[in-house]
PDB file of N, CA and C in Angstrom:
ATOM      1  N   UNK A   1     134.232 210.438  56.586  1.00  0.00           N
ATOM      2  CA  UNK A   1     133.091 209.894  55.897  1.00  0.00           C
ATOM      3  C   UNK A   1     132.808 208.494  56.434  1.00  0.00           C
ATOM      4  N   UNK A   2     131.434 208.064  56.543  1.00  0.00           N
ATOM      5  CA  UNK A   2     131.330 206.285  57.010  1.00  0.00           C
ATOM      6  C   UNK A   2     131.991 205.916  55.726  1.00  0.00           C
ATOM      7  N   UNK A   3     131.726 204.587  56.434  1.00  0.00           N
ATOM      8  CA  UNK A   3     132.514 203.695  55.402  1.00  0.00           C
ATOM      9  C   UNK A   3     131.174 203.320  54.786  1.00  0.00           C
ATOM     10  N   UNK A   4     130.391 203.219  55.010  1.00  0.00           N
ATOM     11  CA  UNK A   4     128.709 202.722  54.324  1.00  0.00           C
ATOM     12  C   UNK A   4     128.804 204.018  53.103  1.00  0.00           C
ATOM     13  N   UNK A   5     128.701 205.337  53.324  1.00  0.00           N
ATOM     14  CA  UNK A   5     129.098 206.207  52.338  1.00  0.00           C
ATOM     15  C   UNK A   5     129.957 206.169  51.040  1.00  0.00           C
ATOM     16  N   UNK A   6     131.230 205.964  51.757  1.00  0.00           N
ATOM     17  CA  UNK A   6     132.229 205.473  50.778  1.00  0.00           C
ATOM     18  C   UNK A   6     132.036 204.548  49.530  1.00  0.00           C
ATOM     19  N   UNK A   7     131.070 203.218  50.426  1.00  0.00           N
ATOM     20  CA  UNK A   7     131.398 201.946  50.005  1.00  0.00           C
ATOM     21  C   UNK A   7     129.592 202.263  48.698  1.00  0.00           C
ATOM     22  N   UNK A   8     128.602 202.854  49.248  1.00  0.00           N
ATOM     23  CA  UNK A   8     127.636 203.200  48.485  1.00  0.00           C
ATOM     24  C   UNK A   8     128.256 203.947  47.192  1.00  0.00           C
ATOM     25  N   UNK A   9     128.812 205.227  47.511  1.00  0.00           N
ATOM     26  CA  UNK A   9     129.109 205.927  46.117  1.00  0.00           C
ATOM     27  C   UNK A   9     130.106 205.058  45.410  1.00  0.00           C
ATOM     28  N   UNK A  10     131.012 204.158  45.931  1.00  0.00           N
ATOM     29  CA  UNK A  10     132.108 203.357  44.950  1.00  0.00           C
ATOM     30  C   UNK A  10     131.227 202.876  43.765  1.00  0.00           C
ATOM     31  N   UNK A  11     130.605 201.895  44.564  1.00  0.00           N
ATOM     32  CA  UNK A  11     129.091 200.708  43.991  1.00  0.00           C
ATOM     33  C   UNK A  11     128.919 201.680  42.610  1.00  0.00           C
ATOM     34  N   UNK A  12     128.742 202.592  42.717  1.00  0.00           N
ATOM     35  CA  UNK A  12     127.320 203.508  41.824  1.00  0.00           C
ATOM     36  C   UNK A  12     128.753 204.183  41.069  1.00  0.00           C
ATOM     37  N   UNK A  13     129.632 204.476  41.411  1.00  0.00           N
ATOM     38  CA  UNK A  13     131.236 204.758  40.480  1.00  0.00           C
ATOM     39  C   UNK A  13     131.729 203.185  39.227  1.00  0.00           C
ATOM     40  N   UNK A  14     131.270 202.353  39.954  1.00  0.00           N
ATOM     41  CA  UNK A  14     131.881 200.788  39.425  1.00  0.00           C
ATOM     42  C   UNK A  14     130.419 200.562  38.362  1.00  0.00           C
ATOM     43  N   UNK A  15     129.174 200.983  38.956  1.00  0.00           N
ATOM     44  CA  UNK A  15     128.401 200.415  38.230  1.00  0.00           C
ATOM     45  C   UNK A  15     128.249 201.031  36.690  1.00  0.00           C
ATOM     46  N   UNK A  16     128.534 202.092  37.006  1.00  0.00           N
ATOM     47  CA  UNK A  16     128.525 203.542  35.894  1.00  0.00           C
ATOM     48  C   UNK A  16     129.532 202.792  35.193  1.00  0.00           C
ATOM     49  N   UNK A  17     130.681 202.298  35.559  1.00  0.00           N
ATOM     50  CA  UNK A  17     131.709 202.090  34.543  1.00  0.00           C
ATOM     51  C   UNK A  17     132.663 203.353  34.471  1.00  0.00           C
ATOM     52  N   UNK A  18     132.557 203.597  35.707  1.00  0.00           N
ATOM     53  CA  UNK A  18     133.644 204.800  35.948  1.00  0.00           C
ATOM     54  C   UNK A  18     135.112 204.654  36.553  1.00  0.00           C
ATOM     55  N   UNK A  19     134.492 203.694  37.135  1.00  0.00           N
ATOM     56  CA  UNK A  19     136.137 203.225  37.379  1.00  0.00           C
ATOM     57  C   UNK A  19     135.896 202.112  37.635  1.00  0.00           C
ATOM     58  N   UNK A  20     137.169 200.760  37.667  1.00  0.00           N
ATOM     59  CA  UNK A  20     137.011 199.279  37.745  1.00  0.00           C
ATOM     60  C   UNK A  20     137.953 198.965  39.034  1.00  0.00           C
ATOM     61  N   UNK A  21     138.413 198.227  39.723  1.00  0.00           N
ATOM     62  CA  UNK A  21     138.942 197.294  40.650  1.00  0.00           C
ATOM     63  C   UNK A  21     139.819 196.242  40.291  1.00  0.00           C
ATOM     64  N   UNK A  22     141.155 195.783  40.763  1.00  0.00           N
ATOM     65  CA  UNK A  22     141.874 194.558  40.906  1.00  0.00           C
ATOM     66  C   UNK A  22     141.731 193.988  42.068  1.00  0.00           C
ATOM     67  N   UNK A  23     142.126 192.554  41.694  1.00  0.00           N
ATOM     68  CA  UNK A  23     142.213 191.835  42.623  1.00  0.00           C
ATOM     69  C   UNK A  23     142.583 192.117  43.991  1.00  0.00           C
ATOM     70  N   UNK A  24     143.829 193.603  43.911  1.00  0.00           N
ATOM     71  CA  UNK A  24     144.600 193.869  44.821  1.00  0.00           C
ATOM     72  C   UNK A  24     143.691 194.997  45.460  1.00  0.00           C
ATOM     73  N   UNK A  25     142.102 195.079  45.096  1.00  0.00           N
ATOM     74  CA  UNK A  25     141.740 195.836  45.949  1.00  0.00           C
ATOM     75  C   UNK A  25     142.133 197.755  45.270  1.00  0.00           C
ATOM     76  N   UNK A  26     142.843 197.719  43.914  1.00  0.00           N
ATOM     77  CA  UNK A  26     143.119 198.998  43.891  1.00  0.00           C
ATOM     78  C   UNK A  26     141.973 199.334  42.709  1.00  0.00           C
ATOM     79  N   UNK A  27     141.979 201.153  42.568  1.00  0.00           N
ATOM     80  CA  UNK A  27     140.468 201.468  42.221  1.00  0.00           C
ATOM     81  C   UNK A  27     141.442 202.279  41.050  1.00  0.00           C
ATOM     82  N   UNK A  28     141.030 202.276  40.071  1.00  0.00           N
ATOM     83  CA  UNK A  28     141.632 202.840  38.351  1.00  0.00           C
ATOM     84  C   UNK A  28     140.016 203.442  37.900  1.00  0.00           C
ATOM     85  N   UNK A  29     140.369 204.619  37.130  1.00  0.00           N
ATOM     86  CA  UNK A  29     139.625 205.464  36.614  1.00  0.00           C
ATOM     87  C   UNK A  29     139.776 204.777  34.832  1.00  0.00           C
ATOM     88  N   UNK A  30     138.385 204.526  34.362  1.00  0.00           N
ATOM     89  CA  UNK A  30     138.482 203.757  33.620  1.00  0.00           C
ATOM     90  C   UNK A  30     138.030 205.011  32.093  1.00  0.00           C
ATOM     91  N   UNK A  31     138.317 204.639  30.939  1.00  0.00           N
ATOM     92  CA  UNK A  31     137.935 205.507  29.554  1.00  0.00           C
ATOM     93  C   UNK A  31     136.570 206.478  29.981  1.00  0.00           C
ATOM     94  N   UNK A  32     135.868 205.599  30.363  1.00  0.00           N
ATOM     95  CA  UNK A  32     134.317 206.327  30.409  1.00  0.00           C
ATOM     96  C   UNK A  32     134.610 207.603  31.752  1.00  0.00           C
ATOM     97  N   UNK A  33     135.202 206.891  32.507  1.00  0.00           N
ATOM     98  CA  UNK A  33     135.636 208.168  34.071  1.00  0.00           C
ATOM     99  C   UNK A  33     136.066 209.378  33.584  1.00  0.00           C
ATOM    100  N   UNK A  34     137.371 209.119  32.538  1.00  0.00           N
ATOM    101  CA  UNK A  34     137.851 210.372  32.024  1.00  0.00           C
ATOM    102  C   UNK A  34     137.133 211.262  31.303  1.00  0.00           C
ATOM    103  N   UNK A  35     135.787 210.521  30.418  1.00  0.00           N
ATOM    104  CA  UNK A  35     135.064 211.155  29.562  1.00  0.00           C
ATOM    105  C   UNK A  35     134.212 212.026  30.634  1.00  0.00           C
ATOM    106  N   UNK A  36     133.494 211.108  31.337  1.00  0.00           N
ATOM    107  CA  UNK A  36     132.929 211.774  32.239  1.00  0.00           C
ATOM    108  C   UNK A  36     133.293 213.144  32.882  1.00  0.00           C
ATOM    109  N   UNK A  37     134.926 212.955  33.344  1.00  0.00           N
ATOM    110  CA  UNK A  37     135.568 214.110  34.142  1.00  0.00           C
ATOM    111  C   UNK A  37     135.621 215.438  32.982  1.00  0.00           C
ATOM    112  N   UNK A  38     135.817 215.381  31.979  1.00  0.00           N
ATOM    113  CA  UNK A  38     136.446 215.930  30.429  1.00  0.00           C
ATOM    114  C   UNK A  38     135.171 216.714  30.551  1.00  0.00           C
ATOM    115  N   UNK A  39     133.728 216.149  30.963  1.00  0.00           N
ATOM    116  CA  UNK A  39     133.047 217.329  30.791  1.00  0.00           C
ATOM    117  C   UNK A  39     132.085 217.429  31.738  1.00  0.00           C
ATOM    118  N   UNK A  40     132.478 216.795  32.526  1.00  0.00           N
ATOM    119  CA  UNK A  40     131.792 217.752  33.749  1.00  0.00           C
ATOM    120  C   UNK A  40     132.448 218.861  34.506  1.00  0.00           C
ATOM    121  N   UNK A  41     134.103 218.566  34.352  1.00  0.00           N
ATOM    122  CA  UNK A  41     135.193 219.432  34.959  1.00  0.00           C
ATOM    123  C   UNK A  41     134.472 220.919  34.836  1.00  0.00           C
ATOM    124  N   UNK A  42     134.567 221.388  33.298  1.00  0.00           N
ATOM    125  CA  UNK A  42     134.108 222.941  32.908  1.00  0.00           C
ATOM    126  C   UNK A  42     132.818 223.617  33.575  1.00  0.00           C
ATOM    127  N   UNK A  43     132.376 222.594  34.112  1.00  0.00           N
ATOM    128  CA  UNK A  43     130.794 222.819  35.085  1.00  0.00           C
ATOM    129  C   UNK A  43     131.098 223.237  36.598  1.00  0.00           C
ATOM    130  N   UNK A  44     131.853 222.617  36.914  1.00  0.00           N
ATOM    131  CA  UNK A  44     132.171 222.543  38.111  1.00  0.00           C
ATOM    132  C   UNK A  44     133.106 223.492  38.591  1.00  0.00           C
ATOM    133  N   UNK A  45     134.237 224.024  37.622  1.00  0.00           N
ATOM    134  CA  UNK A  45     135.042 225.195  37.862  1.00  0.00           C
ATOM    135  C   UNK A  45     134.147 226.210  37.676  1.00  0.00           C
ATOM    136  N   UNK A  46     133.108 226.303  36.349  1.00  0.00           N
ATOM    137  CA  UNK A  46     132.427 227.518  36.571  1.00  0.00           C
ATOM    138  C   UNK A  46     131.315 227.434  37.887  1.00  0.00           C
ATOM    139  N   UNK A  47     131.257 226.612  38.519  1.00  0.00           N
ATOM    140  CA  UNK A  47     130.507 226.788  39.575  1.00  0.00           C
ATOM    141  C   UNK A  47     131.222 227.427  40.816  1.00  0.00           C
ATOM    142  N   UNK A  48     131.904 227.007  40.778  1.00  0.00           N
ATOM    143  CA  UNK A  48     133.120 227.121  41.821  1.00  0.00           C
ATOM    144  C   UNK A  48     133.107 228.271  41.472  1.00  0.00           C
ATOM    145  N   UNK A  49     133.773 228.903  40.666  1.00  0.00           N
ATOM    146  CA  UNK A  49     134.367 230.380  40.272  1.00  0.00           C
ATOM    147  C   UNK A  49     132.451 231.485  40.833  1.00  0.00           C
ATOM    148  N   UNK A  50     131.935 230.908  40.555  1.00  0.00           N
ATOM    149  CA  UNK A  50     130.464 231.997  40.721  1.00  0.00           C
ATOM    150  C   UNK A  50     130.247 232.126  42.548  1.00  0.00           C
ATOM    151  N   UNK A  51     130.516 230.493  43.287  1.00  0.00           N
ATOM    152  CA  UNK A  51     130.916 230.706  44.079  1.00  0.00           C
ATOM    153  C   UNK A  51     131.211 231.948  44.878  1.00  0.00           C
ATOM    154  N   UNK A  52     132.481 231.201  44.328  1.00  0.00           N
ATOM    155  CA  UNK A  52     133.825 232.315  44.929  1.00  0.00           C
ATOM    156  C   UNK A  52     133.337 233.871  44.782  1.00  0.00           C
ATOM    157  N   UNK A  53     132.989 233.908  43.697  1.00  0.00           N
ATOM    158  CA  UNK A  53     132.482 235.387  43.781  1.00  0.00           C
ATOM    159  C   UNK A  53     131.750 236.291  44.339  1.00  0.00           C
ATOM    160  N   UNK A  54     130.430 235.188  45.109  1.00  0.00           N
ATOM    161  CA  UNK A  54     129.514 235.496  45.817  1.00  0.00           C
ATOM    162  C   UNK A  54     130.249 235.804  47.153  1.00  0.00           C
ATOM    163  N   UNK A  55     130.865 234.512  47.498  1.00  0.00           N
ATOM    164  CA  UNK A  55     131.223 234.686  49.418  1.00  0.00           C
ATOM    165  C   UNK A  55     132.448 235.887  49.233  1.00  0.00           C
ATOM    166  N   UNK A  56     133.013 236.261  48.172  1.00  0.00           N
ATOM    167  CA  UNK A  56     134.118 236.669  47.938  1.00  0.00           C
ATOM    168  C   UNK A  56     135.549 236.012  49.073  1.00  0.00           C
ATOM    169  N   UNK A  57     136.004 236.787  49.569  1.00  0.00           N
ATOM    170  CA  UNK A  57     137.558 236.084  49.942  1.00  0.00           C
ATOM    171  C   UNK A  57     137.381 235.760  51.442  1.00  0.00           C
ATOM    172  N   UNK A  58     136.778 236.421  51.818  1.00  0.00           N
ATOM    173  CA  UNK A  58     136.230 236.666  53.647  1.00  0.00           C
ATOM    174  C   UNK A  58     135.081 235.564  54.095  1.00  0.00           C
ATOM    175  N   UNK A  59     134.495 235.536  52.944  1.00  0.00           N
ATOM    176  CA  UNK A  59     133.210 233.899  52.945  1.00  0.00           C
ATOM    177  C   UNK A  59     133.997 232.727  52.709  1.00  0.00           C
ATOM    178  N   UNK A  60     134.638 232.824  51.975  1.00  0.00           N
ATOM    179  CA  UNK A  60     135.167 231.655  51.561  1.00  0.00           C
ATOM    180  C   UNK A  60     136.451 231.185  52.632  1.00  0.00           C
ATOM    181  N   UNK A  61     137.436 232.541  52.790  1.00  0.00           N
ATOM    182  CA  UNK A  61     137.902 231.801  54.496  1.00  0.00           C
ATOM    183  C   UNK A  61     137.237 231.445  55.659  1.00  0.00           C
ATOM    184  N   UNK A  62     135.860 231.994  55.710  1.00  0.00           N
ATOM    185  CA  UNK A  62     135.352 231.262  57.299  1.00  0.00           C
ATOM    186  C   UNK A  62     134.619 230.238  56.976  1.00  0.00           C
ATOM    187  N   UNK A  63     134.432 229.658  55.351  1.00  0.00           N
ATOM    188  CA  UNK A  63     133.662 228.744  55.319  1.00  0.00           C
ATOM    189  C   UNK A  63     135.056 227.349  55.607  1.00  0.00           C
ATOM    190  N   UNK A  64     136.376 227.962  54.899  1.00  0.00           N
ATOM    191  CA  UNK A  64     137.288 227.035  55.048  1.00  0.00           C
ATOM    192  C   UNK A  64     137.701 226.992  56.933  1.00  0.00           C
ATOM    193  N   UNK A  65     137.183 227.774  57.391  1.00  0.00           N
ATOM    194  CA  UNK A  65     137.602 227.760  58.885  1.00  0.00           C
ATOM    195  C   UNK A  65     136.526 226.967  59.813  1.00  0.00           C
ATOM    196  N   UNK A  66     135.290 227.411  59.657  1.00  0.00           N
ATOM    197  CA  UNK A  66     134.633 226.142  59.921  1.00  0.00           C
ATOM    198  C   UNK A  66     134.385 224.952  59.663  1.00  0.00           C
ATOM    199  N   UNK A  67     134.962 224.557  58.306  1.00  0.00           N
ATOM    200  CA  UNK A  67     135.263 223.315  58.060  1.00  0.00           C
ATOM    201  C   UNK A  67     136.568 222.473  58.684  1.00  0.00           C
ATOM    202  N   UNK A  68     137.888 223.313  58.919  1.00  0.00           N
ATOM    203  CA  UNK A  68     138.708 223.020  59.570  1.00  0.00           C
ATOM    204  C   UNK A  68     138.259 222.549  61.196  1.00  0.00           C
ATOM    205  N   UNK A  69     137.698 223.208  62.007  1.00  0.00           N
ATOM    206  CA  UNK A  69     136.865 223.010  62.923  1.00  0.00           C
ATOM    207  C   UNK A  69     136.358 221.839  63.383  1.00  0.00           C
ATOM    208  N   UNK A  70     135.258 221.678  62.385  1.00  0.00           N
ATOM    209  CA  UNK A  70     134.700 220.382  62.227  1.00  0.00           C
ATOM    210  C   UNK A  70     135.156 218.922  61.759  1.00  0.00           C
ATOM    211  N   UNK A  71     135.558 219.410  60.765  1.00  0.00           N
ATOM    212  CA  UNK A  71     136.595 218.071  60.946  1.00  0.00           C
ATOM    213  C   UNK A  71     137.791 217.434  62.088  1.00  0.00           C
ATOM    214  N   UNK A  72     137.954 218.390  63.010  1.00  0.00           N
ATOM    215  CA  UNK A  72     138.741 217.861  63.999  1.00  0.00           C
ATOM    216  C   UNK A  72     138.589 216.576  64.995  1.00  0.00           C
TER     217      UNK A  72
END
């Protein structure tokens, strides 16, 4: 990922109040992050799972194989 990427979605993670920063540069998932995660999680597995169902097992390995690929 750039680092311009990274450093954009942090911004918009920190601004939300999703997660906060120390001095030392380290990144903590803050009350509101967890709330956040608590219910978006159930969205996102059922997405995933409908997914999965579509490419079934054979889509979903060549999608993980061309991603392996590409990231090299």
């Amino acid at each position: 990922m750039e680092k311009s990427t990274v450093n954009r979605n942090l911004t918009r993670l920190v601004e939300k109040q999703y997660i906060s920063g120390d001095e030392n540069s380290f990144l903590f998932i803050t009350e509101n992050g967890k709330e956040f995660l608590e219910g978006v999680l159930p969205h996102w597995n059922n997405a995933m799972s409908e997914v999965r169902g579509i490419l079934e097992k054979d889509g979903e390995n060549a999608i993980n194989l061309i991603l392996t690929k590409l990231s090299r």
